[in-house]
Protein backbone atom coordinates (compact mmCIF):
# COMPACT_ATOMS: atom_id res chain seq x y z
CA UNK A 1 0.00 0.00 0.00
CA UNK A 2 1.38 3.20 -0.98
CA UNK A 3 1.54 6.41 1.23
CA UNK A 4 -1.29 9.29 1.37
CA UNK A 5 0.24 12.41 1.61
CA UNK A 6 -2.37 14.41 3.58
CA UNK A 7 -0.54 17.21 5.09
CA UNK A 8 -2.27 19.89 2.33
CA UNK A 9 -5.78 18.57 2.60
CA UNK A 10 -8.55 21.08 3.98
CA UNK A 11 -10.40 19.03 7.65
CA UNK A 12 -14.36 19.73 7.78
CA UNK A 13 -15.35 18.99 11.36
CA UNK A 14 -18.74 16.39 10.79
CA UNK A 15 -22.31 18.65 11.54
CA UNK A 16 -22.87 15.02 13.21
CA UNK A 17 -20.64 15.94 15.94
CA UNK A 18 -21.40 16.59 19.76
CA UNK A 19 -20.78 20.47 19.99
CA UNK A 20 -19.49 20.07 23.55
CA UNK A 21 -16.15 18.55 22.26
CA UNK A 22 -17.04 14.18 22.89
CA UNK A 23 -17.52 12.34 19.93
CA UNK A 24 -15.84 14.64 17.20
CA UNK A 25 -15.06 13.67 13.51
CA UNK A 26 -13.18 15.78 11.29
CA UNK A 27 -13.13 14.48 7.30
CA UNK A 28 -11.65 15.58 4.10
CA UNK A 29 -14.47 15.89 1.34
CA UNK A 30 -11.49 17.54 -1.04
CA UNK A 31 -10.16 14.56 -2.64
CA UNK A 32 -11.48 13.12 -5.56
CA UNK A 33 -10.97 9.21 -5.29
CA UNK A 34 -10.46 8.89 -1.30
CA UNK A 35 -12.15 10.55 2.07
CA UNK A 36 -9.82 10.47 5.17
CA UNK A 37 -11.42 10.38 8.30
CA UNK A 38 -10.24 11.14 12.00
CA UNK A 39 -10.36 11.89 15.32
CA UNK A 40 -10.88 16.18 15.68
CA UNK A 41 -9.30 15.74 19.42
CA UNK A 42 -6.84 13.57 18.29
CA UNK A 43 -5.80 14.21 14.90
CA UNK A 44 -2.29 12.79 15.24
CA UNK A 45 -3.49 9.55 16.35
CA UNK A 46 -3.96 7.83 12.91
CA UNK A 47 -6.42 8.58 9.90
CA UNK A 48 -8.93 6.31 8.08
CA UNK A 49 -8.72 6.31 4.32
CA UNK A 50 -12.22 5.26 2.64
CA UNK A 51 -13.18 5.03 -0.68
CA UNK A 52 -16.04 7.40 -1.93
CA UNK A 53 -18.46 4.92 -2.53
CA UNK A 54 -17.59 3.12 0.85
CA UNK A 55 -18.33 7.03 2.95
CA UNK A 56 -21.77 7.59 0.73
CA UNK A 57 -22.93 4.28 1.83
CA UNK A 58 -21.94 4.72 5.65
CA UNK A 59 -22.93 8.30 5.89
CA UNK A 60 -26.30 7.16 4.48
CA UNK A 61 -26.91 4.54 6.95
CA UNK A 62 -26.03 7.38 9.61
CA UNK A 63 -28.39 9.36 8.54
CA UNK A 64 -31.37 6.61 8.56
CA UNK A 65 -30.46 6.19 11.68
């Protein structure tokens, strides 16, 4: 697996988020083949790479929930 440089990419914090600061989610809707997902109180602690059809299909089963 190759290396994701994402050290340029632009972090939206999810509207899905507790505003009090628990349960936080910060993604990167900029790229065009990938979204990388993490932690917004712990963004150094490792990112999740998924493919765009993978994140439409889990953010709509959020969203029915």
């Amino acid at each position: 697996m190759r290396a994701i440089d994402l050290t340029n990419v632009t972090w939206r914090k999810s509207s899905y988020s507790n505003p009090d600061g628990g349960n936080c989610i910060e993604f990167a809707p900029n790229l065009i083949t990938l979204v990388p997902v993490r932690d917004s109180k712990n963004p150094t602690h490792g990112t999740l790479i998924f493919g765009v059809d993978a994140w439409s299909e889990f953010v709509g089963s959020v969203k029915t929930q």
